[in-house]
Protein backbone atom coordinates (compact mmCIF):
# COMPACT_ATOMS: atom_id res chain seq x y z
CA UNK A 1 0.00 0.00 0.00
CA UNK A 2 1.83 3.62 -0.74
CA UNK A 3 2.69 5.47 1.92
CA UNK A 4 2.53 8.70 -0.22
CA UNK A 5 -1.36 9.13 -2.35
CA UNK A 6 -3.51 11.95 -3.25
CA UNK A 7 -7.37 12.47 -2.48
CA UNK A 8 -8.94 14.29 -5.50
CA UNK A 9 -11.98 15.40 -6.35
CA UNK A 10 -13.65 17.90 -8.88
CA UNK A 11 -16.80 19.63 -9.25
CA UNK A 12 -18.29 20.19 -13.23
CA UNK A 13 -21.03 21.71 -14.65
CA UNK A 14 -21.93 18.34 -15.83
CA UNK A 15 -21.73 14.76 -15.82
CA UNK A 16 -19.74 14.53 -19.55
CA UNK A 17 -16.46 14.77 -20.04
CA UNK A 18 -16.66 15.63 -23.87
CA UNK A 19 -19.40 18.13 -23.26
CA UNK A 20 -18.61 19.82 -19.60
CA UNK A 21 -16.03 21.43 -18.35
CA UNK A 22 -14.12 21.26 -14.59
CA UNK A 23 -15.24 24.06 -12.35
CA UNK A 24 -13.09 23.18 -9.18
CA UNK A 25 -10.44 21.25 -8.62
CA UNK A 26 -9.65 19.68 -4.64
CA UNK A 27 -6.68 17.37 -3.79
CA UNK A 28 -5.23 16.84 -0.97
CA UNK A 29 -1.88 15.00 0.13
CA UNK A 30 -1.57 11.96 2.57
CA UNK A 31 1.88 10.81 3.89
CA UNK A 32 1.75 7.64 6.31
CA UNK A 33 -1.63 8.22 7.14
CA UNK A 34 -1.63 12.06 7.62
CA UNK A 35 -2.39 15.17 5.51
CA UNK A 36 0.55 17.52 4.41
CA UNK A 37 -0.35 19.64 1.10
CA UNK A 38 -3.34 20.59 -0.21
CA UNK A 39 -4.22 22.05 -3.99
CA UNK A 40 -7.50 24.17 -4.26
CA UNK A 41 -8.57 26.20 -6.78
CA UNK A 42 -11.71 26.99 -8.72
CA UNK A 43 -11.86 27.61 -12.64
CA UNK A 44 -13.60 29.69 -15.03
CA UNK A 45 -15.56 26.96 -17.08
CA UNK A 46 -15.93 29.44 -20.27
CA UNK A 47 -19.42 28.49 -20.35
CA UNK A 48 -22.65 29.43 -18.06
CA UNK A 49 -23.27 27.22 -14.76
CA UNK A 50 -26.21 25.41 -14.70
CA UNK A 51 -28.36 26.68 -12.27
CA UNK A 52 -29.19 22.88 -10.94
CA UNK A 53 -25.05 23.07 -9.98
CA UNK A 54 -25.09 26.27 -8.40
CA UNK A 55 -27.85 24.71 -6.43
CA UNK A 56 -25.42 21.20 -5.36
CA UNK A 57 -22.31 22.99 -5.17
CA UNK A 58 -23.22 26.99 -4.14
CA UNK A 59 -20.54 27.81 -6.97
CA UNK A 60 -21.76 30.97 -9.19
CA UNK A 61 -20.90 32.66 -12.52
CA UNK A 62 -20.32 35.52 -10.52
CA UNK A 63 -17.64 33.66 -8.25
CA UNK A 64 -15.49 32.30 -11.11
CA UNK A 65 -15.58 35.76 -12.89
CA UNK A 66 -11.39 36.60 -13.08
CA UNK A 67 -10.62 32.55 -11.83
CA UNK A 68 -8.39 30.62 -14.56
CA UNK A 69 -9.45 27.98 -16.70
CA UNK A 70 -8.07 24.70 -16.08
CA UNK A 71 -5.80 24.42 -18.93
CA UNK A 72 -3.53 26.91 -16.91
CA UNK A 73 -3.79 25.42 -13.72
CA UNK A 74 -3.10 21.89 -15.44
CA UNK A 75 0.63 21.73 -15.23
CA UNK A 76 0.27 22.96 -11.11
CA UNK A 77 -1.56 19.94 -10.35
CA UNK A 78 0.23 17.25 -12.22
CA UNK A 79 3.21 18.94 -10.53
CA UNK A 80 1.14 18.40 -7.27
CA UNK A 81 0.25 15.00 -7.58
CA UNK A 82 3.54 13.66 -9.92
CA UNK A 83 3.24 9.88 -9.87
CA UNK A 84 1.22 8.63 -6.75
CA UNK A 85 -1.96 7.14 -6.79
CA UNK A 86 -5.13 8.92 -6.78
CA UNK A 87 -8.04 8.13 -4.18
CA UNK A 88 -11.48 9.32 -5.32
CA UNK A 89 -14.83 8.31 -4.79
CA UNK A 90 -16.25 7.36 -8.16
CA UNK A 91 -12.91 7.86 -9.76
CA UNK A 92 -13.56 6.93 -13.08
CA UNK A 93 -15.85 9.78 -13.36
CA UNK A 94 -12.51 12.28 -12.27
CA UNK A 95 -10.24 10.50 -14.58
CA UNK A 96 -13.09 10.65 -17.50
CA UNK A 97 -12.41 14.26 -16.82
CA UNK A 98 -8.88 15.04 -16.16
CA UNK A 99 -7.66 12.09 -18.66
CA UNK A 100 -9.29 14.80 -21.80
CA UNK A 101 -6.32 16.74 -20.70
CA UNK A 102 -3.34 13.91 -20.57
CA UNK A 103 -3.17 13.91 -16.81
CA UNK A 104 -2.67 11.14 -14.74
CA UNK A 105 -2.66 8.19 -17.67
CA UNK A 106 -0.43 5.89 -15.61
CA UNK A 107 -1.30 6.58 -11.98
CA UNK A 108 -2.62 3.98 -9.60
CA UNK A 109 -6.29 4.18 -8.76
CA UNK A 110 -8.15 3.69 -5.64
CA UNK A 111 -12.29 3.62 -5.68
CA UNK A 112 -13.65 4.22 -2.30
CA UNK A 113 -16.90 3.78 -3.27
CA UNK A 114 -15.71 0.38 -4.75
CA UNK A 115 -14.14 -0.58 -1.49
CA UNK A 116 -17.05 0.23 0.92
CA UNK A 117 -19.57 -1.79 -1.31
CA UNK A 118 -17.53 -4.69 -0.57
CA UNK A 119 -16.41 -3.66 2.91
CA UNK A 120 -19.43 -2.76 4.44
CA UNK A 121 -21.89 -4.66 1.70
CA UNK A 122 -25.02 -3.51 3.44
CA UNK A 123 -25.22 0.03 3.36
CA UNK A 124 -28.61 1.29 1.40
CA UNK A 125 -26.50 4.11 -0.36
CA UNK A 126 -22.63 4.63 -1.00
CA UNK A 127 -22.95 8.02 -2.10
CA UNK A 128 -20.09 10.36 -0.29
CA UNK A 129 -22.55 11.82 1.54
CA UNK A 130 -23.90 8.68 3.08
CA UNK A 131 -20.43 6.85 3.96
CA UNK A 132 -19.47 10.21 5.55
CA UNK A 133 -23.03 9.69 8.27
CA UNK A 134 -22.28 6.09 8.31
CA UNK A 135 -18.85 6.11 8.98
CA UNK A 136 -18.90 9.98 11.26
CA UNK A 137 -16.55 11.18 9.73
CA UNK A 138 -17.36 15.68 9.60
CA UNK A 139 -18.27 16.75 5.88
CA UNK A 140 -18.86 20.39 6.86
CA UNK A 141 -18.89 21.43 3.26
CA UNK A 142 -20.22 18.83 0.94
CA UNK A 143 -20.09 19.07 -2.75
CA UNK A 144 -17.21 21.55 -3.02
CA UNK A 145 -14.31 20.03 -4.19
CA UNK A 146 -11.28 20.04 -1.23
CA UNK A 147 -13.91 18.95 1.22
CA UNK A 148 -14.47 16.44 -0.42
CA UNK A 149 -11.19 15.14 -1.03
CA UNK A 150 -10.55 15.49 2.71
CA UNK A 151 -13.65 12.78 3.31
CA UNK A 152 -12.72 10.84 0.61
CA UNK A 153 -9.15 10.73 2.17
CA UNK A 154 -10.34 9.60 5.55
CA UNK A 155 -13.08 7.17 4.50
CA UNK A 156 -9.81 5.38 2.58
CA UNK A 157 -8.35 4.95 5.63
CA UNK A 158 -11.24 3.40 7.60
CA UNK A 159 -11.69 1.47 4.57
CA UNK A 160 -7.96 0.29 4.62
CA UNK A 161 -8.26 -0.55 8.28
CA UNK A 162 -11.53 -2.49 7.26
CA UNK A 163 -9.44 -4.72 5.22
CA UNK A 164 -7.22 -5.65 6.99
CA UNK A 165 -9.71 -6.85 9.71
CA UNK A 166 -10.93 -9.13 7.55
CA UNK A 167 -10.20 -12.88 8.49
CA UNK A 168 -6.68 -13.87 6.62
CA UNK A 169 -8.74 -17.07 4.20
CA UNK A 170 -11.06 -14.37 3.38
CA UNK A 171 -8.73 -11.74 2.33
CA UNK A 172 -6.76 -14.57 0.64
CA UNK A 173 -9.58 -15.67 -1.40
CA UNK A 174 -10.27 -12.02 -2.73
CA UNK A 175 -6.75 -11.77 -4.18
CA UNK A 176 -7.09 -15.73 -5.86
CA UNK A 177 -9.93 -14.33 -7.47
CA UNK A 178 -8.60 -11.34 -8.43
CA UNK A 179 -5.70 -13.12 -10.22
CA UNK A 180 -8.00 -14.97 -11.97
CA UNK A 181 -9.64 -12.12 -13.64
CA UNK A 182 -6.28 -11.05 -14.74
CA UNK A 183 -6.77 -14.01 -17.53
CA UNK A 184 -9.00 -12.14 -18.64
CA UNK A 185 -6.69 -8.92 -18.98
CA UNK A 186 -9.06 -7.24 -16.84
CA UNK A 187 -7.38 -5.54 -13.05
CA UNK A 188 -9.52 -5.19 -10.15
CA UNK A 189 -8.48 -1.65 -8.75
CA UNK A 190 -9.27 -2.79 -5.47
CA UNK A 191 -6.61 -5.56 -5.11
CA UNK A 192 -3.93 -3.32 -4.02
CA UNK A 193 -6.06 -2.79 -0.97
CA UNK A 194 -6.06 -6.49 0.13
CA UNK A 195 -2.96 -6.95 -1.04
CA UNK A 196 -1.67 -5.11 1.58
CA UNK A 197 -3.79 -6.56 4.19
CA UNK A 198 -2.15 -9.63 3.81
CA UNK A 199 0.78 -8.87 3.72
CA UNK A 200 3.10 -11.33 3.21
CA UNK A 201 0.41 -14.36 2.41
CA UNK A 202 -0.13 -15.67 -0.64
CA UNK A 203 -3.44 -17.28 -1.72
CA UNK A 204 -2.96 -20.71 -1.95
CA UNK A 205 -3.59 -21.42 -6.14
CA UNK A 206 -6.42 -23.90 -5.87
CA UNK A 207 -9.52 -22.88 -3.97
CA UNK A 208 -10.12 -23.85 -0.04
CA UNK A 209 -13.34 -25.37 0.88
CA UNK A 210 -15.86 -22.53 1.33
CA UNK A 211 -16.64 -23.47 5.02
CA UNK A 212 -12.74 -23.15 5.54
CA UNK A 213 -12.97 -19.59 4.20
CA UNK A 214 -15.83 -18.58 6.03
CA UNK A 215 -16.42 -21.13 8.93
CA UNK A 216 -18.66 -19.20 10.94
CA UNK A 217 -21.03 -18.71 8.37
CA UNK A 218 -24.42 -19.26 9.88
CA UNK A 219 -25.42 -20.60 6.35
CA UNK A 220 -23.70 -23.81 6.24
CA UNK A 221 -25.31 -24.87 10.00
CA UNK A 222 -27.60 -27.95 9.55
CA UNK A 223 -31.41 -26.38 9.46
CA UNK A 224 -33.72 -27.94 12.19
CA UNK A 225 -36.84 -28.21 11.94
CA UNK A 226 -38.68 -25.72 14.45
CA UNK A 227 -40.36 -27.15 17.48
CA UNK A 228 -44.54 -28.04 16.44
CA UNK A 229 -47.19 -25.34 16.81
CA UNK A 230 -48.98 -26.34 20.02
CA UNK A 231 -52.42 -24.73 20.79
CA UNK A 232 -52.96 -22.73 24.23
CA UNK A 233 -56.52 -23.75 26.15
CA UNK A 234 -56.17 -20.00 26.95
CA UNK A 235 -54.04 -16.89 26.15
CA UNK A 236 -54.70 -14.11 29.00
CA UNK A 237 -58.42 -14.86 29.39
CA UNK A 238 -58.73 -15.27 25.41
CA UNK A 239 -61.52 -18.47 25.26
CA UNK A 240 -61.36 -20.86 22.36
CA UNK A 241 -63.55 -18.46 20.60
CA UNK A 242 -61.63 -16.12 21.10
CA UNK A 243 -63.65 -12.40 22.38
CA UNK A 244 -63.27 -9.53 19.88
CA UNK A 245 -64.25 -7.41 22.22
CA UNK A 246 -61.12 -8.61 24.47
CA UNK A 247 -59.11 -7.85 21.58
CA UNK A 248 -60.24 -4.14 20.73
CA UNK A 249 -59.79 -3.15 24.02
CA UNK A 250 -56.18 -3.29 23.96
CA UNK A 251 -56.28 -0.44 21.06
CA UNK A 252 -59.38 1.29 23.75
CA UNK A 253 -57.68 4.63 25.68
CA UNK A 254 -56.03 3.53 28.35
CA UNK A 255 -55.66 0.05 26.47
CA UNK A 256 -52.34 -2.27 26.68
CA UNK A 257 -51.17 0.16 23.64
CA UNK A 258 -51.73 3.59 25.18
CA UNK A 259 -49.98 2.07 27.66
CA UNK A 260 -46.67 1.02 26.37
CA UNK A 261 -46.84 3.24 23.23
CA UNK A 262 -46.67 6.86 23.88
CA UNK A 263 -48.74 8.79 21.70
CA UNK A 264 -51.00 6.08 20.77
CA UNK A 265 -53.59 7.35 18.65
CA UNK A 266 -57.03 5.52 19.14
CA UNK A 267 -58.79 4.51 15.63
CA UNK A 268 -62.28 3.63 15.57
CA UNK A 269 -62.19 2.48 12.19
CA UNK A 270 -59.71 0.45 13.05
CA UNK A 271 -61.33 -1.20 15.93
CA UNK A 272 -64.36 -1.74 13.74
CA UNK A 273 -61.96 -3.65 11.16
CA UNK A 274 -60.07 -5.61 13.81
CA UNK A 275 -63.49 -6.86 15.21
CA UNK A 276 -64.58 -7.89 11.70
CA UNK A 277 -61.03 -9.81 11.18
CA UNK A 278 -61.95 -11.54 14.57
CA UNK A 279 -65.61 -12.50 13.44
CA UNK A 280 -64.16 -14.24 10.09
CA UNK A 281 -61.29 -15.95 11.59
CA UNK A 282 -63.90 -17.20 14.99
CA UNK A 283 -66.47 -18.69 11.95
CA UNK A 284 -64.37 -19.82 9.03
CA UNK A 285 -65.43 -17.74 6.42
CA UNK A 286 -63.54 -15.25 3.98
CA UNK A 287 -63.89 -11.61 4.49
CA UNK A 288 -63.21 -8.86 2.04
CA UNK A 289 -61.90 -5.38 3.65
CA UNK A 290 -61.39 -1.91 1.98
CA UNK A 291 -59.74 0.48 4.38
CA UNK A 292 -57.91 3.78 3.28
CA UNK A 293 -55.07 5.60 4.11
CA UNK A 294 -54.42 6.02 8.37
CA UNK A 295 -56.88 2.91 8.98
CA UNK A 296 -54.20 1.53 11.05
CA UNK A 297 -54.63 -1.60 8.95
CA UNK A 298 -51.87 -3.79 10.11
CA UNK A 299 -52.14 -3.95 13.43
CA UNK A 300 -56.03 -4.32 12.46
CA UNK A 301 -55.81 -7.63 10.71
CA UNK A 302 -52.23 -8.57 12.61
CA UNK A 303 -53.86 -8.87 16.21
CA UNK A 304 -56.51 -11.19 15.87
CA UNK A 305 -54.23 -13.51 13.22
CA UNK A 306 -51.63 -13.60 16.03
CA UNK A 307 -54.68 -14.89 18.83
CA UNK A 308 -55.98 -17.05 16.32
CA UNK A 309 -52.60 -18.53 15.61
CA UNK A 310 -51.42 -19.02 19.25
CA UNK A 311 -54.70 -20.65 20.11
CA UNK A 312 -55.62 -23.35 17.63
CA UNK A 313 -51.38 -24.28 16.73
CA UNK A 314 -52.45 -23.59 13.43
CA UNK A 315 -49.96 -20.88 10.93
CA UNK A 316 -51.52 -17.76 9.57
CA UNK A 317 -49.52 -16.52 6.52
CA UNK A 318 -49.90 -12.51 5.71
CA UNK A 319 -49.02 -12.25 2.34
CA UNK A 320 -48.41 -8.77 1.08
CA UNK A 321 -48.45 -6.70 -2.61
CA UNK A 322 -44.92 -5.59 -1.73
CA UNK A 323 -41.43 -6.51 -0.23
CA UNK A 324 -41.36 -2.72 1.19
CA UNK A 325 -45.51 -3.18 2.94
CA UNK A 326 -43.37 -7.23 4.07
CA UNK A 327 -40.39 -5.25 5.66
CA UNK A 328 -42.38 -2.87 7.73
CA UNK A 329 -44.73 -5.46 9.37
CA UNK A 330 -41.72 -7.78 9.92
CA UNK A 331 -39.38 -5.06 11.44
CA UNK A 332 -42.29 -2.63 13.00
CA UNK A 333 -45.58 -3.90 13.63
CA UNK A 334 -44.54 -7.43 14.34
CA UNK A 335 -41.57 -6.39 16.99
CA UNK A 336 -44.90 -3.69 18.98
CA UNK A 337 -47.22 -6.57 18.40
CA UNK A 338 -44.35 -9.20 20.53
CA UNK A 339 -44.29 -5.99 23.09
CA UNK A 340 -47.90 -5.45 23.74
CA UNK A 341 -48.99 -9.06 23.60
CA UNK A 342 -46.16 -10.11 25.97
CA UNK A 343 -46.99 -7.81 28.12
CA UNK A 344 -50.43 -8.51 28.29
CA UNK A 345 -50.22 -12.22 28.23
CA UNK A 346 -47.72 -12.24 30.85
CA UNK A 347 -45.19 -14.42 27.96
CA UNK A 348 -41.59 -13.66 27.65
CA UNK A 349 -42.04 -14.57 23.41
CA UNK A 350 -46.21 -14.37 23.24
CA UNK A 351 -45.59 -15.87 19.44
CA UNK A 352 -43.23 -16.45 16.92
CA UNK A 353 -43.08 -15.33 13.00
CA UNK A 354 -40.71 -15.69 10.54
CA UNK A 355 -39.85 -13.71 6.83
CA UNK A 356 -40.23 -15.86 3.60
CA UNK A 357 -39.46 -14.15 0.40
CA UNK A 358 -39.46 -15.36 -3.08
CA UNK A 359 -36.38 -17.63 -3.75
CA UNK A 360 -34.84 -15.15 -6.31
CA UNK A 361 -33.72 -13.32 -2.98
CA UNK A 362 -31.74 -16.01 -1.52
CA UNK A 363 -28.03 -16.84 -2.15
CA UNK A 364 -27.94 -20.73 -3.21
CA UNK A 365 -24.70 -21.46 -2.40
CA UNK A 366 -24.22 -24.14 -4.63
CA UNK A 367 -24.18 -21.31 -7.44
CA UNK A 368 -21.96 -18.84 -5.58
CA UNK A 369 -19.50 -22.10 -4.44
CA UNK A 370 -19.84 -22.89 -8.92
CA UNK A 371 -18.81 -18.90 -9.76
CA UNK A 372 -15.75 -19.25 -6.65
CA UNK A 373 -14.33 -22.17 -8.63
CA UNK A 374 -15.23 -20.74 -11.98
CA UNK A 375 -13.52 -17.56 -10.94
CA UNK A 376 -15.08 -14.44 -12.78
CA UNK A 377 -14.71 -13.26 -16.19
CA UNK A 378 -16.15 -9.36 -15.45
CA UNK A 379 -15.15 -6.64 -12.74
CA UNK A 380 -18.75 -6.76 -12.05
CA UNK A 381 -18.33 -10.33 -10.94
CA UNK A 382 -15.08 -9.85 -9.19
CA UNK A 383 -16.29 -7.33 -6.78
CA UNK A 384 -20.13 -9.18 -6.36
CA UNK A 385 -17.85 -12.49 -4.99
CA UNK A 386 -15.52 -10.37 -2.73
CA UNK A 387 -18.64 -8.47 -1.29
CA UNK A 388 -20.61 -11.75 -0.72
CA UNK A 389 -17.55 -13.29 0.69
CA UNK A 390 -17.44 -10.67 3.28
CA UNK A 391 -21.42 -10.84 3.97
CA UNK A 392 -20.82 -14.60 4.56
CA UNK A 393 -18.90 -13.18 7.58
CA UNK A 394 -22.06 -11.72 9.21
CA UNK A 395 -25.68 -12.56 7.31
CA UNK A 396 -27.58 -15.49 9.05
CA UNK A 397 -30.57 -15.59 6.16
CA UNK A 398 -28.89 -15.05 2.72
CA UNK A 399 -31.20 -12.51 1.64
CA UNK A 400 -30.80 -9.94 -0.86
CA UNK A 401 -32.29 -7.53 1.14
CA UNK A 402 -29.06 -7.16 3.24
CA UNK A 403 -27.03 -6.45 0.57
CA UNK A 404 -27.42 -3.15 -1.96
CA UNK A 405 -28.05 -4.27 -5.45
CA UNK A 406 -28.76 -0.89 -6.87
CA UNK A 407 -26.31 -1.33 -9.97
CA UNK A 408 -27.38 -2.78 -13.03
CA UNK A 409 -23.84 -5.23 -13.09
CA UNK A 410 -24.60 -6.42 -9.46
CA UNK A 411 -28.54 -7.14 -9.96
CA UNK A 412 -27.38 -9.39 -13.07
CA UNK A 413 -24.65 -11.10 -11.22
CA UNK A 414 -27.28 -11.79 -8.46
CA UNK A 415 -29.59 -13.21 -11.01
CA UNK A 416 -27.22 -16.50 -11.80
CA UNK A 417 -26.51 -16.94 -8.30
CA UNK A 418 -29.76 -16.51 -6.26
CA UNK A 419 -31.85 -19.77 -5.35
CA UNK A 420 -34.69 -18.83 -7.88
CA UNK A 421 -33.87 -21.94 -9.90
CA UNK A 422 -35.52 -25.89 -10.40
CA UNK A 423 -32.45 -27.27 -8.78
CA UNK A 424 -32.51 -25.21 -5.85
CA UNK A 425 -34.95 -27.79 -3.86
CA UNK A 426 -35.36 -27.57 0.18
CA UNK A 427 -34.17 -30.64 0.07
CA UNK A 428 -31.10 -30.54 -1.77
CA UNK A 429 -30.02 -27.65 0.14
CA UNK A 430 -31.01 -29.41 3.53
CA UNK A 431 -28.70 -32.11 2.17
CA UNK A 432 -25.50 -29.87 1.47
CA UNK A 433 -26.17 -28.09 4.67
CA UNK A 434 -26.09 -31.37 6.71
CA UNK A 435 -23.30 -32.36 4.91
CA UNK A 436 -21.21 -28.96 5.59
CA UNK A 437 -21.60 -29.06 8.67
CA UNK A 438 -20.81 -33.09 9.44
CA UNK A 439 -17.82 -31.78 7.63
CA UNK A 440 -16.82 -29.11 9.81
CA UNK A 441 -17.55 -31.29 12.98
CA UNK A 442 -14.92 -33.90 11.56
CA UNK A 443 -12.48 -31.42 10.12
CA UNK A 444 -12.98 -28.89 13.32
């Protein structure tokens, strides 16, 4: 890893490099870890700024009236940056930039946003911005072009520090993979990263078992069947049919939900539809409900499922129109609904519910484990195996949903290696799984 690189950043008055022109240039230089030169300057673009930049950046017409244009301050920074490597966050779209004017052609790269999709694989958005919040690191004066290059600079060193956390077989693994996609002539600009992180190790040319790479991942544990549904004579009072009445009073002023729930805001239409969810699931028959906005809905058609559930052993599944509507009753209603009912049914866990997606957003291992031997042919495949590899580390479902797949290369490299596929039977995977972990009892 160099001891000596520059953090760089511009600001444009557009996204093309062909049509727009640089309207501030920020770098900043890091010695063993520390700052000790900047370069700041803005530019006269020869052209109007967009009023949309002004907006992002706070950069006028009026405050680049007299500035240079960058062909003069050119020679300054390649003067200021000579031959180390560049950090930059989104480099490509820099270099796209500064490459128009035959700087920095041969200069090491490093993508930050590249390394914290794979280091921290979770994140819902890697802009700047974001991994700045995320990672609290001070961003006083965002989109302007040294302050910038200051965050950038210290969210590469978090990121470098990331690394090198990493368990040694999975850093190992990374760099086997990466010099497999040098076959292809292609050069992962991330490898320099882990590189350094392992220092000395070499990955060993043939590929370890997976559950050697990643041992504690929950994902190769032997599944269990959970323990049978058993039915409750009663559940806090709650008779075999059970009282609707019971039920609505817990959403009633001064209910179990005022109670717990500050601000609790009583909803007689939503009493009214709770008490017609209880009627249908006490007689067996279907029931058809149209309720608008602020109905309180879930909680609605959630309560008496749960009682009906608990009492009779029997599963209720809630199916919903969207992953988004799934996600809120699984991480919010669900979690209130184990609060209140706990504490008015005097249980510790008053029920238990689980998430089941689609299998297109699952990991089947067998795939990923087919891809790891394969090696990959594409950047986009390099980095989606060294970001799964370090999910591995941490996920105990597999689902997409924990990683971000908002890039058009990631969401097709997901496609061949989710479970959404005839082969990918509970069965066979129950198999493997019993399998790995026999193996790692033996081996361990």
């Amino acid at each position: 890893m160099p001891r000596t690189y520059v953090a760089l950043d511009l600001e444009t008055t557009g996204l093309s490099p062909e049509r727009d022109a640089i309207l501030e240039v920020g770098a900043v230089k890091y010695v063993d870890g520390a700052p000790v030169e900047t370069f700041d300057t803005l530019l006269n673009p020869g052209r109007p700024i967009p009023y949309e930049v002004t907006l992002i950046t706070g950069i006028s017409n009026e405050m680049v009236i007299g500035k240079p244009p960058f062909e003069q301050v050119a020679p300054a920074l390649r003067r200021f940056v000579g031959p180390a490597p560049i950090v930059g966050q989104n480099i490509a779209f820099d270099l796209g930039f500064l490459r128009r004017h035959g700087l920095f052609v041969e200069n090491p790269t490093y993508d930050t946003w590249e390394l914290a999709s794979v280091l921290a694989p979770g994140l819902p958005s890697y802009s700047l911005g974001s991994l700045a919040l995320h990672f609290g690191i001070p961003s006083p004066n965002g989109h302007r072009a040294l302050n910038d290059a200051e965050v950038t600079a210290q969210l590469f060193e978090i990121l470098r520090e990331r690394a090198a956390m990493l368990p040694l077989p999975v850093i190992t693994e990374i760099l086997r993979l990466a010099a497999m996609l040098r076959a292809w002539a292609l050069e992962w600009g991330a490898t320099r990263v882990f590189e350094d992180a392992a220092g000395p190790v070499r990955p060993f040319p043939q590929p370890l078992p997976l559950a050697q790479v990643v041992p504690q991942c929950r994902l190769f544990e032997a599944w269990e069947p959970a323990e049978p549904l058993t039915p409750y004579e009663t559940v806090g009072g709650i008779s075999a049919q059970f009282d609707a009445e019971q039920l609505a009073a817990m959403l009633e002023p001064g209910g179990v939900f005022s109670e717990i729930f500050p601000g609790y805001e009583h909803r007689e239409q939503q009493v009214e539809m709770l008490q017609a969810v209880a009627l249908a699931f006490n007689q067996g028959h279907h029931l058809m409900a149209e309720a608008g906005t602020g109905t309180g809905k879930s909680l609605a058609y959630l309560l008496p499922a749960i009682t009906h559930a608990v009492y009779t052993g029997e599963r209720v599944v809630i199916s919903t129109n969207t992953i988004n509507l799934q996600d809120q009753l699984f991480k919010k209603d669900l979690p209130d609904l184990q609060a209140a009912l706990g504490h008015a049914w005097g249980r510790a866990e008053p029920f238990r519910a689980t998430l089941l997606k689609g299998r297109a957003n699952y990991l089947c291992m067998k795939r990923f484990e087919a891809l790891r031997r394969a090696g990959p042919s594409t950047v986009d495949e390099m980095r989606s195996l060294a970001r799964i590899l370090v999910w591995l580390l941490t996920t105990e479902t597999g689902d997409a949903a924990e990683l971000s797949l908002a890039w058009p290369g990631d969401r097709a490299v997901w496609g061949t290696l989710s479970a959404n596929s005839e082969g990918c039977s509970l069965e066979a995977c129950g198999m493997r799984r019993r399998a790995t972990a026999s193996c790692q009892r033996t081996t361990g």
